[in-house]
Protein backbone atom coordinates (compact mmCIF):
# COMPACT_ATOMS: atom_id res chain seq x y z
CA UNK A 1 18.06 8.19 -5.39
CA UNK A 2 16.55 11.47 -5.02
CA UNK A 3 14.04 10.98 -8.46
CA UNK A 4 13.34 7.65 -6.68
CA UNK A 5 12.34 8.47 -3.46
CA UNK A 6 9.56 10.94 -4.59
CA UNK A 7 8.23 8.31 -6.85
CA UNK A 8 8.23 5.82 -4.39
CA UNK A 9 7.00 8.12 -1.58
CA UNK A 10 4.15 9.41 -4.38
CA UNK A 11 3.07 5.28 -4.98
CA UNK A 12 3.29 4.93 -1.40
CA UNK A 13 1.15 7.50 -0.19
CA UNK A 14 -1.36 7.50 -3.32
CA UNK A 15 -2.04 3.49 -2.40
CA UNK A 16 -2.72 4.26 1.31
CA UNK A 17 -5.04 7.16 0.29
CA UNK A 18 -7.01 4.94 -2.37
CA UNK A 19 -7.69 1.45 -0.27
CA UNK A 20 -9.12 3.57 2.68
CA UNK A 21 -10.77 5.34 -0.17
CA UNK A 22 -12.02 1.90 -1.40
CA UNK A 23 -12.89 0.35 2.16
CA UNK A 24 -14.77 3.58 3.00
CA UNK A 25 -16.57 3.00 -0.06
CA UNK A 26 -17.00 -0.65 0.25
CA UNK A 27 -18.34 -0.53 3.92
CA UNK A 28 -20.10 3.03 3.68
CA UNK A 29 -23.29 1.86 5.30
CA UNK A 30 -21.98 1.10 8.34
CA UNK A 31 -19.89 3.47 10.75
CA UNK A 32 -16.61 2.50 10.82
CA UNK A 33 -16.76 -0.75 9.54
CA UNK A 34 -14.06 0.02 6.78
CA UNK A 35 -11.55 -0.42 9.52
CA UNK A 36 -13.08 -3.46 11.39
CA UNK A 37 -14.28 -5.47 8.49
CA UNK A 38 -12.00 -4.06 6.17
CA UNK A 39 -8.80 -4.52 7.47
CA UNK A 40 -7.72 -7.87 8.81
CA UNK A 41 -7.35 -8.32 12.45
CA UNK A 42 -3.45 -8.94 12.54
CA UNK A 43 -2.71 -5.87 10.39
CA UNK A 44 -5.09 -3.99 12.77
CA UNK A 45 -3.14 -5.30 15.81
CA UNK A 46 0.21 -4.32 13.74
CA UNK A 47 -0.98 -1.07 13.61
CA UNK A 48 -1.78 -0.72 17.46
CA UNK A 49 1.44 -1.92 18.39
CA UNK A 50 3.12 0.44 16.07
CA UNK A 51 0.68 3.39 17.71
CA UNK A 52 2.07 2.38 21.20
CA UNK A 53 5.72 2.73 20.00
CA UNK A 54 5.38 5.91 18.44
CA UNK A 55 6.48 9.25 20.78
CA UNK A 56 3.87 10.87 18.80
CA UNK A 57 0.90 8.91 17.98
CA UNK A 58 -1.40 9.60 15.36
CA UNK A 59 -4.87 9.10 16.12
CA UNK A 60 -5.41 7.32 13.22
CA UNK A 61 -4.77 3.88 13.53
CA UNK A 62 -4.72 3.56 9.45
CA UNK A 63 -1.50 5.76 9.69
CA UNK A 64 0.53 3.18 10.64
CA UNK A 65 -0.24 0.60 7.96
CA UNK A 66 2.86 -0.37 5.64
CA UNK A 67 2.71 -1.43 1.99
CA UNK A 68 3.30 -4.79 3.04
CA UNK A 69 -0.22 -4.44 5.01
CA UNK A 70 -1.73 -3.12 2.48
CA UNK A 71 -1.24 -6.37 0.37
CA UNK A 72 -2.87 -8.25 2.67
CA UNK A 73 -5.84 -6.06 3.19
CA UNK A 74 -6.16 -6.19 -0.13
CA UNK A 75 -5.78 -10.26 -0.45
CA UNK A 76 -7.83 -10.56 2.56
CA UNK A 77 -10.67 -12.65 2.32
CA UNK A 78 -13.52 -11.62 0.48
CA UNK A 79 -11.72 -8.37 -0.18
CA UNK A 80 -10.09 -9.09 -3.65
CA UNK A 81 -13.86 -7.88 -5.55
CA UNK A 82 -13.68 -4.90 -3.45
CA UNK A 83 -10.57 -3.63 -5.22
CA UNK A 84 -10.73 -5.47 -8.54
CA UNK A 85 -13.83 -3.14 -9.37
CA UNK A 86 -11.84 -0.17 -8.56
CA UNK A 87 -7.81 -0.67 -9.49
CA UNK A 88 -6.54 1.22 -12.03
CA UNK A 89 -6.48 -1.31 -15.51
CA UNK A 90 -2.96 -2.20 -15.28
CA UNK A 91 -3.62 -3.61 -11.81
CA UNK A 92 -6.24 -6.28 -12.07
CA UNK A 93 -4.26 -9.15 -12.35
CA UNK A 94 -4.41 -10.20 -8.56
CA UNK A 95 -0.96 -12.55 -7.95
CA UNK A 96 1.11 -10.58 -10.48
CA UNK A 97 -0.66 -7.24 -8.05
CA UNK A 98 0.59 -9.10 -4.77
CA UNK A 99 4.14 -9.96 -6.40
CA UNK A 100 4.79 -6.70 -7.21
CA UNK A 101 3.35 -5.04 -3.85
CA UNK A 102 6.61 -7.48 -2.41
CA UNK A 103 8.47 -6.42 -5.01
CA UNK A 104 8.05 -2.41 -4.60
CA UNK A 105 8.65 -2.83 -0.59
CA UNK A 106 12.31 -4.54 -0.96
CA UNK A 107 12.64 -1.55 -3.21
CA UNK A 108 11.45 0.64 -1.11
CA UNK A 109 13.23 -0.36 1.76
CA UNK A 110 16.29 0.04 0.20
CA UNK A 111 15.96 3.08 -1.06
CA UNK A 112 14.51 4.55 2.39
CA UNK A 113 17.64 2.47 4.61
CA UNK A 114 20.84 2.67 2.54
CA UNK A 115 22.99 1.86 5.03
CA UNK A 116 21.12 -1.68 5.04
CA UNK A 117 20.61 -2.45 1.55
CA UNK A 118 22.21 -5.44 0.61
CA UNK A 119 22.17 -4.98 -3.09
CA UNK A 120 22.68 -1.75 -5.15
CA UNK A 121 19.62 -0.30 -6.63
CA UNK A 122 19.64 -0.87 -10.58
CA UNK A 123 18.30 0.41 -13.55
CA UNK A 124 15.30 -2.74 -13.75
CA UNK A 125 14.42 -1.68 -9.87
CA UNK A 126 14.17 2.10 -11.21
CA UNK A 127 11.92 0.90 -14.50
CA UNK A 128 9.99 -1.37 -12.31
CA UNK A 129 9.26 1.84 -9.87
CA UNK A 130 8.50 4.16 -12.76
CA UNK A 131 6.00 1.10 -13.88
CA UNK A 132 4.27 1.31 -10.64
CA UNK A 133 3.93 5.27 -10.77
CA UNK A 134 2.32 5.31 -13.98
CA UNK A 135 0.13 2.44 -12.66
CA UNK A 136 -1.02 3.77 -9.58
CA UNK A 137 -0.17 7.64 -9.24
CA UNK A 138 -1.05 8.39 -12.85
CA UNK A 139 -3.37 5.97 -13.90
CA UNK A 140 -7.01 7.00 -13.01
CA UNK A 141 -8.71 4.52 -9.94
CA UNK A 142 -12.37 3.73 -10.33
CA UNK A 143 -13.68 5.51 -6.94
């Protein structure tokens, strides 16, 4: 799983990076805002609760998003124009972008807790993965 994990951890941490890039864009004129407009209130509250957990908290609050979150930051309302303008091409078809956010978690959830994966990891999971790479790691983002 080795090959897997990097590309998964790469897709993971390149999609964090680029919607606070996008929401920091989106809501530059106002201080802040990316996080309070941008973000909807229950995945903010996730986050907090997440914070309070942690031994070592991050001061960033955005830190403890998950991919799931980031779906629905990026389905949130009024938000979908915000990243449709700035997804890489082979991302701008919104439900098939939401299925496969769903998708790449059960994926990567598998592949980051072993012992709890239910079903083996096979070759259309890996092809899938290496599809979302290419879309979002090496596909250029309009920023």
């Amino acid at each position: 799983y080795s090959d897997l994990y990097d590309m998964l951890s790469q897709i993971e941490t390149t999609l964090h990076k680029r919607v606070r890039q996008c929401l920091e864009e989106a809501f530059r004129k106002m201080e802040d805002a990316w996080w309070s407009k941008g973000v909807p209130l229950p995945v903010r509250k996730s986050c907090a609760a997440r914070k309070e957990e942690d031994e070592n908290p991050s001061d960033d609050p955005y830190t403890y998003t998950t991919l799931i979150d980031l779906k629905a930051i990026i389905d949130g309302t009024g938000k979908w124009k915000i990243f449709s303008e700035r997804l890489p091409a082979g991302a701008k078809d919104k439900p098939q972008l939401l299925s496969n956010f769903i998708r790449l978690n059960a994926i990567r959830n598998r592949v980051m807790h072993p012992v709890r994966a239910d079903e083996p990891i096979g070759e259309s999971d890996y092809r899938f993965v290496a599809q979302m790479h290419n879309t979002f790691v090496s596909s250029p983002w309009n920023l």
